[in-house]
N, C-alpha and C. Protein backbone atom coordinates (compact mmCIF):
# COMPACT_ATOMS: atom_id res chain seq x y z
N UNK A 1 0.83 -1.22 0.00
CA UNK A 1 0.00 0.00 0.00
C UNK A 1 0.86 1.25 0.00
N UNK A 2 2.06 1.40 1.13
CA UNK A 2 2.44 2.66 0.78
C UNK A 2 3.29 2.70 -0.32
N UNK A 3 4.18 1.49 -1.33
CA UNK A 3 4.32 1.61 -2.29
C UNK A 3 3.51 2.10 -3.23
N UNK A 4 2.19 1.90 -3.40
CA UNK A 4 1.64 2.39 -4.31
C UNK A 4 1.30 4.03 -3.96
N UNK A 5 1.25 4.28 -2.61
CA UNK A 5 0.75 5.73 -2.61
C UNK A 5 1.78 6.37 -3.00
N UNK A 6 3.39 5.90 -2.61
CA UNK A 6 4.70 6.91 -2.89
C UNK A 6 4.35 7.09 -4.59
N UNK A 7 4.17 5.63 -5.04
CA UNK A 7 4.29 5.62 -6.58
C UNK A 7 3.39 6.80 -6.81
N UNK A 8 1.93 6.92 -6.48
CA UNK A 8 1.00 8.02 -6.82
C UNK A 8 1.73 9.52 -6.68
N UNK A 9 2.29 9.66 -5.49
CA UNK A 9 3.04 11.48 -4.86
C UNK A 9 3.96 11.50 -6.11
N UNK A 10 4.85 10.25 -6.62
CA UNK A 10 6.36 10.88 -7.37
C UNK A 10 5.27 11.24 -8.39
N UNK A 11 4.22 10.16 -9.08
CA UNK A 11 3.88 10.49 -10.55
C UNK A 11 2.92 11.98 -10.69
N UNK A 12 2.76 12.59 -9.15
CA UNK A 12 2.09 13.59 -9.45
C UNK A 12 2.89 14.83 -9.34
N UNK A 13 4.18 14.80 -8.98
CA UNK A 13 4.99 15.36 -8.45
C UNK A 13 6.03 15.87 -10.03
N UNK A 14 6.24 14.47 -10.90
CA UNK A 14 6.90 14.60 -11.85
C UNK A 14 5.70 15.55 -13.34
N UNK A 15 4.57 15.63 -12.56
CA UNK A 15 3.72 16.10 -14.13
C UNK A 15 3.53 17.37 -13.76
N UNK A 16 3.64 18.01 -12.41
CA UNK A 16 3.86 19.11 -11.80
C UNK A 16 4.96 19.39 -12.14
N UNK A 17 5.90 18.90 -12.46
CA UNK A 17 7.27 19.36 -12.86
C UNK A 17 7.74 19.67 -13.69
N UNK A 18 6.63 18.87 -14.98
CA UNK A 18 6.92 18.92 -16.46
C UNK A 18 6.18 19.98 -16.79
N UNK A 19 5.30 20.28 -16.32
CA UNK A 19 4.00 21.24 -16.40
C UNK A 19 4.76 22.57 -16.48
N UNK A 20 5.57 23.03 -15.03
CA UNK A 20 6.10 23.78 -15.17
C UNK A 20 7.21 23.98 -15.89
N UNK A 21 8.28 23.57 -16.35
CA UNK A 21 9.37 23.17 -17.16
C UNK A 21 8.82 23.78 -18.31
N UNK A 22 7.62 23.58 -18.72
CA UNK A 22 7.25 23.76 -20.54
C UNK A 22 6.50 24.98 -20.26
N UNK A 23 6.47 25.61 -19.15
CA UNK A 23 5.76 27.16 -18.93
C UNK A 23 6.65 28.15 -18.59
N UNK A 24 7.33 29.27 -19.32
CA UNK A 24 8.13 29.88 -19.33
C UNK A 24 7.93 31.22 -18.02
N UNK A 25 8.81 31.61 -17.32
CA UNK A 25 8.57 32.57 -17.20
C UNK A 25 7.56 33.67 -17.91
N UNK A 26 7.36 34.50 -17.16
CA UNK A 26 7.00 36.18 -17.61
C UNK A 26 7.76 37.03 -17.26
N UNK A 27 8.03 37.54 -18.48
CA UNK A 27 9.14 38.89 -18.32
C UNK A 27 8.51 40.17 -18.73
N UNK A 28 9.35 41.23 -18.40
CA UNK A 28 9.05 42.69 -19.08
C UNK A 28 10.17 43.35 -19.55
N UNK A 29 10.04 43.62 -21.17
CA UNK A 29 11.57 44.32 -21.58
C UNK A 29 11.01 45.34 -22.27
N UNK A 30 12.03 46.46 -22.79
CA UNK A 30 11.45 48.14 -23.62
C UNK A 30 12.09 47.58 -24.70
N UNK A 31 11.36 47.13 -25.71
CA UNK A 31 11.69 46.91 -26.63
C UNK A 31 12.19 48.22 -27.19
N UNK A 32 13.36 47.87 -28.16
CA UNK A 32 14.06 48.66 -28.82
C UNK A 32 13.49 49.17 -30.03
N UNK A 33 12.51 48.90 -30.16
CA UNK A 33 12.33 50.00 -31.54
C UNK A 33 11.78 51.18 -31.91
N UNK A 34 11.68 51.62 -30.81
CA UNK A 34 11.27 53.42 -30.81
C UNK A 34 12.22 54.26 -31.39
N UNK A 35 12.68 54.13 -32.38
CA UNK A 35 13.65 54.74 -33.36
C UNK A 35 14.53 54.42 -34.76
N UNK A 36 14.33 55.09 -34.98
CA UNK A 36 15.62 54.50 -36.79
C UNK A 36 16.77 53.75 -36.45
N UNK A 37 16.13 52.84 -37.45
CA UNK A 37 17.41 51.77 -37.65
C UNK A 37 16.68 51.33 -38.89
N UNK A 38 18.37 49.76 -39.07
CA UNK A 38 18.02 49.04 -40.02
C UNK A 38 18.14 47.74 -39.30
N UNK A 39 18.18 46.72 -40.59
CA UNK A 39 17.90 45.17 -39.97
C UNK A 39 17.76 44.42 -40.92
N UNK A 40 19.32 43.44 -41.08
CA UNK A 40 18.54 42.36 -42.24
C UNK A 40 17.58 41.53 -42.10
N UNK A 41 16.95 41.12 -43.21
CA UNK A 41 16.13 40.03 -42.70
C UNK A 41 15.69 39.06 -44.18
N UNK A 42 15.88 37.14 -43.27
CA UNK A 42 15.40 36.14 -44.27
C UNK A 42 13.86 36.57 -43.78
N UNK A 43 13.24 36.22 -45.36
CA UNK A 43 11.92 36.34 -45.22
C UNK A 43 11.43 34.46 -45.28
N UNK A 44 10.87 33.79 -44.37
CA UNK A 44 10.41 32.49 -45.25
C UNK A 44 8.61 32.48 -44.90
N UNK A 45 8.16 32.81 -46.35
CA UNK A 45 6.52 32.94 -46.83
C UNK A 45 6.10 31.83 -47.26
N UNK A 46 5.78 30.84 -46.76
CA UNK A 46 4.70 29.31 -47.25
C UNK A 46 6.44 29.03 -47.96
N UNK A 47 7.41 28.84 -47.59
CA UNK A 47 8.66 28.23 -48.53
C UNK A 47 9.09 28.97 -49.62
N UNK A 48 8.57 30.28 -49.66
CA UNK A 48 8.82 31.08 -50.86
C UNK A 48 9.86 31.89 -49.64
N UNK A 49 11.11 31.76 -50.06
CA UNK A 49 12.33 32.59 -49.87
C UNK A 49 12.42 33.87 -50.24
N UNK A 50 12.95 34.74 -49.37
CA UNK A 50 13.77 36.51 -49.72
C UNK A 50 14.56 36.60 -49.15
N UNK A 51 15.41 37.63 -49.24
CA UNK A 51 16.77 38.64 -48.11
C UNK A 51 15.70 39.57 -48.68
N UNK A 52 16.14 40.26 -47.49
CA UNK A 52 16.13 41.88 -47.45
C UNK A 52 16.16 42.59 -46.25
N UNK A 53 16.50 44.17 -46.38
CA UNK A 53 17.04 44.95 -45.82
C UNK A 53 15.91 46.07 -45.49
N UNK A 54 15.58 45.89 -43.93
CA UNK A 54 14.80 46.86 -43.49
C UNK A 54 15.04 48.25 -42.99
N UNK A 55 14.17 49.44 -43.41
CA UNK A 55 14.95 50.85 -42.68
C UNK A 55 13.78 51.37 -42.08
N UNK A 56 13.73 51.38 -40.75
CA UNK A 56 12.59 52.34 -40.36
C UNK A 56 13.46 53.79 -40.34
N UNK A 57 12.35 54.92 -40.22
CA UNK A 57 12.63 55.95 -40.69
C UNK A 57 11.83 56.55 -38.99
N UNK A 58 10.71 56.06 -39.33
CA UNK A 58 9.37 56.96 -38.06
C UNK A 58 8.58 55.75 -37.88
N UNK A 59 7.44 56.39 -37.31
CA UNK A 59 6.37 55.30 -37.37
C UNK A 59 5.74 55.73 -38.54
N UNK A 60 5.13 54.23 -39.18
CA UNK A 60 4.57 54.12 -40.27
C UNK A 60 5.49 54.78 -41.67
N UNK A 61 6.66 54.91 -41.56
CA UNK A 61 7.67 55.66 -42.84
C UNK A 61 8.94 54.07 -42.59
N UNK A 62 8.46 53.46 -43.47
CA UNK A 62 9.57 52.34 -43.55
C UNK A 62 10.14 52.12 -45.61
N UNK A 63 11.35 51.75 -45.06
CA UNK A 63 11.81 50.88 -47.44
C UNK A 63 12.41 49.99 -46.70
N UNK A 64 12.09 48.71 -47.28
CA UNK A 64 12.36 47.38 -47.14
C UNK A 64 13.07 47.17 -48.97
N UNK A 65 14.44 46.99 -48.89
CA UNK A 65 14.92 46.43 -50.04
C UNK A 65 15.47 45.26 -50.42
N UNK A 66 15.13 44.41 -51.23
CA UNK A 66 15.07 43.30 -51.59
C UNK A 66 16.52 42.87 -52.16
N UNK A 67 17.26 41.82 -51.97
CA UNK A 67 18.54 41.25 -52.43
C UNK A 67 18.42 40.08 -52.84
N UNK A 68 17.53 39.22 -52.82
CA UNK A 68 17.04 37.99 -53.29
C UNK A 68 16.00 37.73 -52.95
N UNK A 69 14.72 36.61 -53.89
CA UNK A 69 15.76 36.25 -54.97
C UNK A 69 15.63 37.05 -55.86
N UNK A 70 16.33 36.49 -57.46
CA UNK A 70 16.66 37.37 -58.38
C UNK A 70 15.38 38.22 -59.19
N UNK A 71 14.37 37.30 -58.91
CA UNK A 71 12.77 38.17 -59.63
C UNK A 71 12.72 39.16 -58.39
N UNK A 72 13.00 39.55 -57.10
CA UNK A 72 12.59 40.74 -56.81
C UNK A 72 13.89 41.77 -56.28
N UNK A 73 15.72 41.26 -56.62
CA UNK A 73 16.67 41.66 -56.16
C UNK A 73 16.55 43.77 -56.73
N UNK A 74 16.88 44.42 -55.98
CA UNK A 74 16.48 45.57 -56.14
C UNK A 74 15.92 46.31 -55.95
N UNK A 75 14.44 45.75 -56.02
CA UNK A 75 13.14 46.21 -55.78
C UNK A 75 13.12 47.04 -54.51
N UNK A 76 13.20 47.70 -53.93
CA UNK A 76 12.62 48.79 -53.19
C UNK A 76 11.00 49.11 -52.93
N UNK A 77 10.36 48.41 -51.90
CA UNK A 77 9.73 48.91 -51.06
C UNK A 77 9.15 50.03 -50.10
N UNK A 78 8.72 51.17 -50.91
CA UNK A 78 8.74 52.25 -49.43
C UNK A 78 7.45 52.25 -48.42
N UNK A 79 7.24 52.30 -47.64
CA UNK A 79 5.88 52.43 -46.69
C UNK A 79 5.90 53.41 -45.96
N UNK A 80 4.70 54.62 -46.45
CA UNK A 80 4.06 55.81 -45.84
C UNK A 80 2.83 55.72 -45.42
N UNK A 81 2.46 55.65 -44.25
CA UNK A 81 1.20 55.76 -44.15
C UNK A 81 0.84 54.61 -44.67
N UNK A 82 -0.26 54.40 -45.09
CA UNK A 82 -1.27 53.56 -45.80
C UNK A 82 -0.59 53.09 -46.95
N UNK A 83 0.55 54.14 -47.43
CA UNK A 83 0.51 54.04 -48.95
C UNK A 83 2.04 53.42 -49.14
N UNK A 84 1.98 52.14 -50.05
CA UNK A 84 3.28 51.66 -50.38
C UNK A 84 3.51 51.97 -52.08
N UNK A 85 4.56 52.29 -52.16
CA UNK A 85 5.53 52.51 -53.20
C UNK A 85 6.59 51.30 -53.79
N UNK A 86 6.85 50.85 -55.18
CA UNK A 86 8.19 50.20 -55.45
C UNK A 86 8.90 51.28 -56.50
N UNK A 87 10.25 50.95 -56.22
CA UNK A 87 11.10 51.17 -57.47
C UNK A 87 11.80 50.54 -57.03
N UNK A 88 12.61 50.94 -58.51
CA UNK A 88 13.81 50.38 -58.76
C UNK A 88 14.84 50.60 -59.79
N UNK A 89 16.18 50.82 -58.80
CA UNK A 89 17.37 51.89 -59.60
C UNK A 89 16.30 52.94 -59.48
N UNK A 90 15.78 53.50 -58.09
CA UNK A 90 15.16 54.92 -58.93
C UNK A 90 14.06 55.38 -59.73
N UNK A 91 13.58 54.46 -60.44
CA UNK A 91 12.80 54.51 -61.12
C UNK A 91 11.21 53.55 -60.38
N UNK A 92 10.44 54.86 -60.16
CA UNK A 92 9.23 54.11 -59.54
C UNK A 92 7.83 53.26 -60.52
N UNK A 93 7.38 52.23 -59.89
CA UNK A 93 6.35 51.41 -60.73
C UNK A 93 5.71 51.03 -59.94
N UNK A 94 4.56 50.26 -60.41
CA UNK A 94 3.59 49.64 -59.48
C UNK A 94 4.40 48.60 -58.82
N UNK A 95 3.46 47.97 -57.79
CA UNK A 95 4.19 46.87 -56.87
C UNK A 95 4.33 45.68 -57.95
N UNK A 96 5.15 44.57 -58.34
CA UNK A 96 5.30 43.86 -58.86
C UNK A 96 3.83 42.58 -58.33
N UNK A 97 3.70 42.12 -59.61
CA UNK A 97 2.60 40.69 -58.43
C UNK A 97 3.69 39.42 -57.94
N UNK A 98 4.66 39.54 -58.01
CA UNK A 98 6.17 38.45 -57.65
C UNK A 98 5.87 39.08 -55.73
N UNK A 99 5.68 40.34 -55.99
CA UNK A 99 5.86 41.38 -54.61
C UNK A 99 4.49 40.93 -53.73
N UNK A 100 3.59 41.07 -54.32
CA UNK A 100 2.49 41.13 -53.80
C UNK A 100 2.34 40.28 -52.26
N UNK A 101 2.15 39.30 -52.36
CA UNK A 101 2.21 38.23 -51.16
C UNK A 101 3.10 38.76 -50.00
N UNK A 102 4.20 39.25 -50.31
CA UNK A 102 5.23 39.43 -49.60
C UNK A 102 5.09 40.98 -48.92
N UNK A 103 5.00 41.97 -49.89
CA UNK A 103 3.87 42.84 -49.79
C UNK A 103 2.76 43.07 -48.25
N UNK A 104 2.41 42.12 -48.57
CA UNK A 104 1.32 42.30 -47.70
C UNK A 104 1.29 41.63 -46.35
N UNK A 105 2.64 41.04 -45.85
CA UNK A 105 2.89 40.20 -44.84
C UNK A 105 3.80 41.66 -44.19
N UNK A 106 4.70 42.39 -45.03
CA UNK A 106 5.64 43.01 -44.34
C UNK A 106 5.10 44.29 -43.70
N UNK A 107 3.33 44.57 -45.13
CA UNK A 107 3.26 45.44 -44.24
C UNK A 107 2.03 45.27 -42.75
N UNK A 108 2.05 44.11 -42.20
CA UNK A 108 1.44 43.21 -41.23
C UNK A 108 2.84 43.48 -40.21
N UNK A 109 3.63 42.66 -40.71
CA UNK A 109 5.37 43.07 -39.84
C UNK A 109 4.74 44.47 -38.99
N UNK A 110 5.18 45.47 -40.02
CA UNK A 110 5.28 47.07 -39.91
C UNK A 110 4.11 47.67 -39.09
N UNK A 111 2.68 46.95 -38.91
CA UNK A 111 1.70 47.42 -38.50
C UNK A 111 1.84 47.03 -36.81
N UNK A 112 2.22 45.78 -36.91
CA UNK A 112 2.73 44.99 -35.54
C UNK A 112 3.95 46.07 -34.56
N UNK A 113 4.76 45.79 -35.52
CA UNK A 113 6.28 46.27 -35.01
C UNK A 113 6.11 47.83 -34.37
N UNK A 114 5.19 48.93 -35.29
CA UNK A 114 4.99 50.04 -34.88
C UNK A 114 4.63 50.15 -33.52
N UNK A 115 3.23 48.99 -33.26
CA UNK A 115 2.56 48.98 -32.05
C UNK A 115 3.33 49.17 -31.16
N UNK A 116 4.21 47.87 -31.24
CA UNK A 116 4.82 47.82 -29.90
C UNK A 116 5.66 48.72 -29.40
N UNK A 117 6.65 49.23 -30.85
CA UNK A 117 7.59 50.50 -30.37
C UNK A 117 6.64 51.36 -29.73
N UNK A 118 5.04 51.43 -29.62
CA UNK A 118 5.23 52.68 -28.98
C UNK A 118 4.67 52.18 -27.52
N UNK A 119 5.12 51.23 -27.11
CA UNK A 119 4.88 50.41 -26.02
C UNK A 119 6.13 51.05 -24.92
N UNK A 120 5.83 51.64 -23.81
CA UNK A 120 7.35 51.65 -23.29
C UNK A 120 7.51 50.60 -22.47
N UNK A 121 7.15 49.10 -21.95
CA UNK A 121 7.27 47.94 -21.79
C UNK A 121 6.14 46.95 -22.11
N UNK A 122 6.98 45.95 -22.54
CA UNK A 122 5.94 44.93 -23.06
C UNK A 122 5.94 43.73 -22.15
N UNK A 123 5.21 43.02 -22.35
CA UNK A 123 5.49 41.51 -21.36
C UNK A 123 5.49 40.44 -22.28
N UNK A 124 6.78 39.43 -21.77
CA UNK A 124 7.05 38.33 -22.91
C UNK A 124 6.70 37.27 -22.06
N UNK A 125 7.23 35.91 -22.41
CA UNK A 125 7.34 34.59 -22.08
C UNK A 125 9.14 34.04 -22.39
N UNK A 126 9.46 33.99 -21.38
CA UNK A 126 10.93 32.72 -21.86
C UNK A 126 11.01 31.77 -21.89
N UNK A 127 11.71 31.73 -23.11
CA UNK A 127 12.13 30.91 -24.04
C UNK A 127 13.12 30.53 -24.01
N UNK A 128 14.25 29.78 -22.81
CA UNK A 128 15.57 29.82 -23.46
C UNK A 128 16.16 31.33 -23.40
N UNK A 129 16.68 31.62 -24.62
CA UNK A 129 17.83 32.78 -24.57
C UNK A 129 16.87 33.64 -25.47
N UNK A 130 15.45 33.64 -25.24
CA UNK A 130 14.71 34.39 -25.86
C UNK A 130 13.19 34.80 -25.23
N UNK A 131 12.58 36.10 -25.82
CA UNK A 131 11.51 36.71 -25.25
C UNK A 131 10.41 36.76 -25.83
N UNK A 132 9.27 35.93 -25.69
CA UNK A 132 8.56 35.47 -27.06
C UNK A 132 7.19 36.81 -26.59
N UNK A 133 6.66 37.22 -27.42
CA UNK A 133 5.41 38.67 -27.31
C UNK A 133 4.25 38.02 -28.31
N UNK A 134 3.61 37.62 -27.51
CA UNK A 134 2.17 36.94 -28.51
C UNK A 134 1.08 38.11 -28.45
N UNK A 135 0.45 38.04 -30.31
CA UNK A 135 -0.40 38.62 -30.29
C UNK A 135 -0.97 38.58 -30.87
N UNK A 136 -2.41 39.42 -31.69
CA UNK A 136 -3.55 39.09 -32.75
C UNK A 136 -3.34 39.90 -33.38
N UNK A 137 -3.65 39.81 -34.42
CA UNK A 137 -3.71 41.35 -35.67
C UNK A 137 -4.67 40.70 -36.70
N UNK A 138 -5.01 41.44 -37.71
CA UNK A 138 -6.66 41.07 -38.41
C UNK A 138 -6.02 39.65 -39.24
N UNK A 139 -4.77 39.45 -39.61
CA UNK A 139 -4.37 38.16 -40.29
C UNK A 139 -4.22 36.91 -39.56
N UNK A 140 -4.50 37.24 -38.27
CA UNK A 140 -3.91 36.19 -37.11
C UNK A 140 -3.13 36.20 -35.77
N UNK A 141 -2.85 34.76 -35.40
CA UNK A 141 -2.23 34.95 -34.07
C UNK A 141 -0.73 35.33 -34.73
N UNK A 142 0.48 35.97 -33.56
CA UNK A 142 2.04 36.17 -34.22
C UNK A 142 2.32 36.48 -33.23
N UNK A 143 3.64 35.57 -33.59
CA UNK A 143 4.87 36.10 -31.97
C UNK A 143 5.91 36.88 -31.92
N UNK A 144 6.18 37.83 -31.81
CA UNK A 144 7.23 38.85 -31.99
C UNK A 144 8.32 37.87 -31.04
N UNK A 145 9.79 37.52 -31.85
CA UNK A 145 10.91 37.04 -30.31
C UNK A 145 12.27 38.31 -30.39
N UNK A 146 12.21 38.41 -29.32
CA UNK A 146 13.26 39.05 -28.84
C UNK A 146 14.12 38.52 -28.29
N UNK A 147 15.78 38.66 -28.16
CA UNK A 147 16.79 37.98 -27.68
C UNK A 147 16.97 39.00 -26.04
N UNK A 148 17.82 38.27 -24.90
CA UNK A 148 17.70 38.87 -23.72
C UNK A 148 17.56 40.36 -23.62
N UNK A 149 18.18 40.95 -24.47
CA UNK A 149 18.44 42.68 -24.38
C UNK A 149 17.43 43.31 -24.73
N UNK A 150 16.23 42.50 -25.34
CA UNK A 150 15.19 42.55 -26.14
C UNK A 150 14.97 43.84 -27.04
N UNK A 151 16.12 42.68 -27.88
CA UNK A 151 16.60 43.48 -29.59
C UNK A 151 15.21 42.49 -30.06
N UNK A 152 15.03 42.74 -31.66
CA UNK A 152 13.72 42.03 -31.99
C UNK A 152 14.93 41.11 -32.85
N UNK A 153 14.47 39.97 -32.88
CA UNK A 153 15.45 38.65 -33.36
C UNK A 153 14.34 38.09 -34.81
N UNK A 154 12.83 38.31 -34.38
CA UNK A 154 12.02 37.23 -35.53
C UNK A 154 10.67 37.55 -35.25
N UNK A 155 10.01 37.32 -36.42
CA UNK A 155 8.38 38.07 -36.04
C UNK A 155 8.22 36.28 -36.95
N UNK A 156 6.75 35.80 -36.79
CA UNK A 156 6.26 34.42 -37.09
C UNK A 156 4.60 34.30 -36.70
N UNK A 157 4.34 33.75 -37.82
CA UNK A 157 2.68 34.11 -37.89
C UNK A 157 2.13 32.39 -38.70
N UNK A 158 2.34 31.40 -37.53
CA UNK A 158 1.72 30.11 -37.84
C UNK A 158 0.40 30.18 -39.31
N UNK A 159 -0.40 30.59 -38.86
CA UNK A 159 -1.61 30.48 -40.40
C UNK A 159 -0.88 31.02 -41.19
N UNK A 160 -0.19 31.53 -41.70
CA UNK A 160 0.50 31.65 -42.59
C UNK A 160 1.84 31.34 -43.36
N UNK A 161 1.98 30.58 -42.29
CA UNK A 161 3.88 29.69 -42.70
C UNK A 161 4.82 30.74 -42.58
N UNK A 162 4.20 31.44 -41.67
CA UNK A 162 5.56 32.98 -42.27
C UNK A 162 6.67 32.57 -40.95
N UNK A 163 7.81 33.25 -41.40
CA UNK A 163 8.67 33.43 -40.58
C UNK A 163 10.11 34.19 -40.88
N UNK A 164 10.14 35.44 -40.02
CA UNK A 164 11.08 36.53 -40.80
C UNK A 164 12.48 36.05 -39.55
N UNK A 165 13.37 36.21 -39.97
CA UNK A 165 14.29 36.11 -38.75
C UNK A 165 15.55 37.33 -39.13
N UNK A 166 15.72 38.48 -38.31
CA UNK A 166 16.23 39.67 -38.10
C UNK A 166 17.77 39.57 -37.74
N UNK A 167 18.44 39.87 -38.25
CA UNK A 167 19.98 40.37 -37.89
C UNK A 167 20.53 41.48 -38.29
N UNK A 168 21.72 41.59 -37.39
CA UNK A 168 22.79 43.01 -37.52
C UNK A 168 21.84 44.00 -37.29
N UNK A 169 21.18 44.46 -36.74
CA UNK A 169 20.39 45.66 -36.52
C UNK A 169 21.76 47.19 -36.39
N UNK A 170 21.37 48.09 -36.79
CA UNK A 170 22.01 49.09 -36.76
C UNK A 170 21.17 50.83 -36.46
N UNK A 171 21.82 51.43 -35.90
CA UNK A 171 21.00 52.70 -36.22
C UNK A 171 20.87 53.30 -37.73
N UNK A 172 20.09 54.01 -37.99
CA UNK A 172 19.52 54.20 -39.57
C UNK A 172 19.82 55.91 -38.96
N UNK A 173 20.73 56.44 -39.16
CA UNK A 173 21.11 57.70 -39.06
C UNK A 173 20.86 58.60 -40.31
N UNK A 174 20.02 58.12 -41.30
CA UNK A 174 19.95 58.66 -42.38
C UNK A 174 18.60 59.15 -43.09
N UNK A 175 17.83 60.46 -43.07
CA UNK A 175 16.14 60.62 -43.50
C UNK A 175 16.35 60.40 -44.35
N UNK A 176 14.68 59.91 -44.60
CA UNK A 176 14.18 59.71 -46.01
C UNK A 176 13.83 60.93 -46.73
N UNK A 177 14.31 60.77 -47.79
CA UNK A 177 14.22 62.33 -48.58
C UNK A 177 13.13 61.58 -49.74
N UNK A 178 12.50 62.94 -50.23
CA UNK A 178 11.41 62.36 -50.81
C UNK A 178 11.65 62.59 -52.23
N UNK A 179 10.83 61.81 -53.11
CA UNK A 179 11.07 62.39 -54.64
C UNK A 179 11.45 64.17 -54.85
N UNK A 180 10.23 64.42 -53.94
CA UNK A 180 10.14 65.78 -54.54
C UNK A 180 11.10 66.61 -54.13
N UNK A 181 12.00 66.24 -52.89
CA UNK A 181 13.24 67.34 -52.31
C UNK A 181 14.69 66.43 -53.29
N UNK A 182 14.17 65.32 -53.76
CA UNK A 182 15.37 65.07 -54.86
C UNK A 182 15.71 66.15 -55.83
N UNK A 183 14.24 65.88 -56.59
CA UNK A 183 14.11 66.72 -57.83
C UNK A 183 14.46 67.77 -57.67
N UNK A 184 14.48 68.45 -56.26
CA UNK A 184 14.99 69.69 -56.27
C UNK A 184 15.96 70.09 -56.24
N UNK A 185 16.79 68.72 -55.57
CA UNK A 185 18.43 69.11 -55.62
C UNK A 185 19.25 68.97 -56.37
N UNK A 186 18.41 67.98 -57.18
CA UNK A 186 19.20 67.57 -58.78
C UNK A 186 19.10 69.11 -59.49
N UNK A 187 17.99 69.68 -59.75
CA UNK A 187 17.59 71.27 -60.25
C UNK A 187 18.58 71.80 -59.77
N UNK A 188 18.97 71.92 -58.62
CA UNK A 188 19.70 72.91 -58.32
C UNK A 188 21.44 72.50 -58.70
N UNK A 189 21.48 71.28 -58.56
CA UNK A 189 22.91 70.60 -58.86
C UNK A 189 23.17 71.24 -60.10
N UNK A 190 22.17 70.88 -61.01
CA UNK A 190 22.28 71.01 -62.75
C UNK A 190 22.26 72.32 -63.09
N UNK A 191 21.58 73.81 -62.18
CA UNK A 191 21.61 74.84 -62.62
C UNK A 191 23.15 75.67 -62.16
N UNK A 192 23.88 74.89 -61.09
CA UNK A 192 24.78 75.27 -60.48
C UNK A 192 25.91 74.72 -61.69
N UNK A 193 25.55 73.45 -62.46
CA UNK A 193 27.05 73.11 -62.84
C UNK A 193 26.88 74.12 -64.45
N UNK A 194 25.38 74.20 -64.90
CA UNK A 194 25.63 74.92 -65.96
C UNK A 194 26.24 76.70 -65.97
N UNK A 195 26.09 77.09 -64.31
CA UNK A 195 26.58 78.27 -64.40
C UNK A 195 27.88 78.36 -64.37
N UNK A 196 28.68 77.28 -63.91
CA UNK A 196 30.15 77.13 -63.95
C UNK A 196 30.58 76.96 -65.06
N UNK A 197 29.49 76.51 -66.12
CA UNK A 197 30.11 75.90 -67.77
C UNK A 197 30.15 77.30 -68.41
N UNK A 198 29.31 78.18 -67.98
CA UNK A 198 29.15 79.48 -68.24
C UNK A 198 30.25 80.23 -67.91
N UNK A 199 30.36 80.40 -66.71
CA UNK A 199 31.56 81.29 -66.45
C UNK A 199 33.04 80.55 -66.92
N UNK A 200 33.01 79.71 -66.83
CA UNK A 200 34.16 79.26 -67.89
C UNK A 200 34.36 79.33 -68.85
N UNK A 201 33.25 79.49 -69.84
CA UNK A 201 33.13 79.81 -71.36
C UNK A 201 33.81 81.82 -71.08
N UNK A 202 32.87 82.38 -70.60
CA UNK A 202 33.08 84.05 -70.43
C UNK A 202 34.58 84.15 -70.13
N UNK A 203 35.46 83.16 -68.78
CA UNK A 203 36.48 83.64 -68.57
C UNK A 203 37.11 83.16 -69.82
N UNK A 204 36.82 82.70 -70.41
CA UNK A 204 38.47 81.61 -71.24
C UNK A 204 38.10 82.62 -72.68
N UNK A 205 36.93 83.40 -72.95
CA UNK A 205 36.78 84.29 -73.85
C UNK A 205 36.89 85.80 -73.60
């Protein structure tokens, strides 16, 4: 008899144990993204592969540029507001439909990611050497992970096979200048070099 009761205490003792073991802590970290930077990132969409290179600018002002694969290497991404933009080399066009899918996951990423930056602490779950942030957005459940310092490491959205995973983060010390303050400086570049072609013609005559 008391063999069997010890047997009963360990086996309730060991599922209490496992129970907890597979339940992570709760943590609270300030996530880092309340400001410009960049960030590479593999994209993997249902097994459809990318690289690319993220720049936040502000909230809601992001260009995500593409390095593979070769149907979208180049491509440039900008996100204002509501409104996304491609070019490439400079030259702007509609979003590609190669883009599309991808498109519309990053700017899910971007809608997520904003939130939280303007979070000044969030609460995770640990993971190991990581800070997992579960949440809903109109496409689904997604877990933002953060590594201890809670840099953002990977955003992942099960119904959808997605899974982005983030490296080298850097500060993005650099605004976005817009078409229209280009155009202006090119104008002014081009009216400046023709007045020098000018006064060189006058002096040398």
């Amino acid at each position: 008899m008391k063999k069997i009761v010890f047997s009963f205490i360990f086996s309730v003792l060991m599922i209490v144990s496992l129970t907890a073991c597979g339940n992570g802590d709760s943590v609270k970290c300030t996530p880092n993204l309340n400001r410009a930077f960049c960030v590479n990132a593999e994209i993997d969409y249902d097994g459809f592969i990318s690289e690319a290179k993220f720049q936040r600018y502000g909230t809601a002002s992001w260009e995500v540029e593409f390095s593979s694969p070769d149907t979208l290497a180049g491509v440039v991404l900008s996100f204002e507001d509501t409104n996304v933009e491609a070019s490439y080399k400079g030259l702007s066009f509609s979003v590609p439909k190669s883009a599309l899918p991808v498109k519309s996951i990053i700017s899910e990423f971007i809608s997520v990611a904003d939130k939280i930056a303007a979070e000044p602490e969030i609460n995770g779950e640990e993971d190991d050497d990581s800070i997992i942030v579960e949440g809903e957005s109109e496409l689904g459940e997604y877990d933002l992970i953060f590594d201890k310092n809670c840099t953002l490491t990977g955003f992942e959205m099960p119904n959808l096979n997605l899974i982005i995973k983030f490296t080298d983060f850097c500060d993005n010390n650099f605004e976005k200048v817009s078409e229209a303050t280009t155009e202006i400086i090119t104008t002014i570049t081009e009216k400046a070099e023709d007045s020098k072609t000018t006064e060189t013609i006058l002096t040398e005559n």
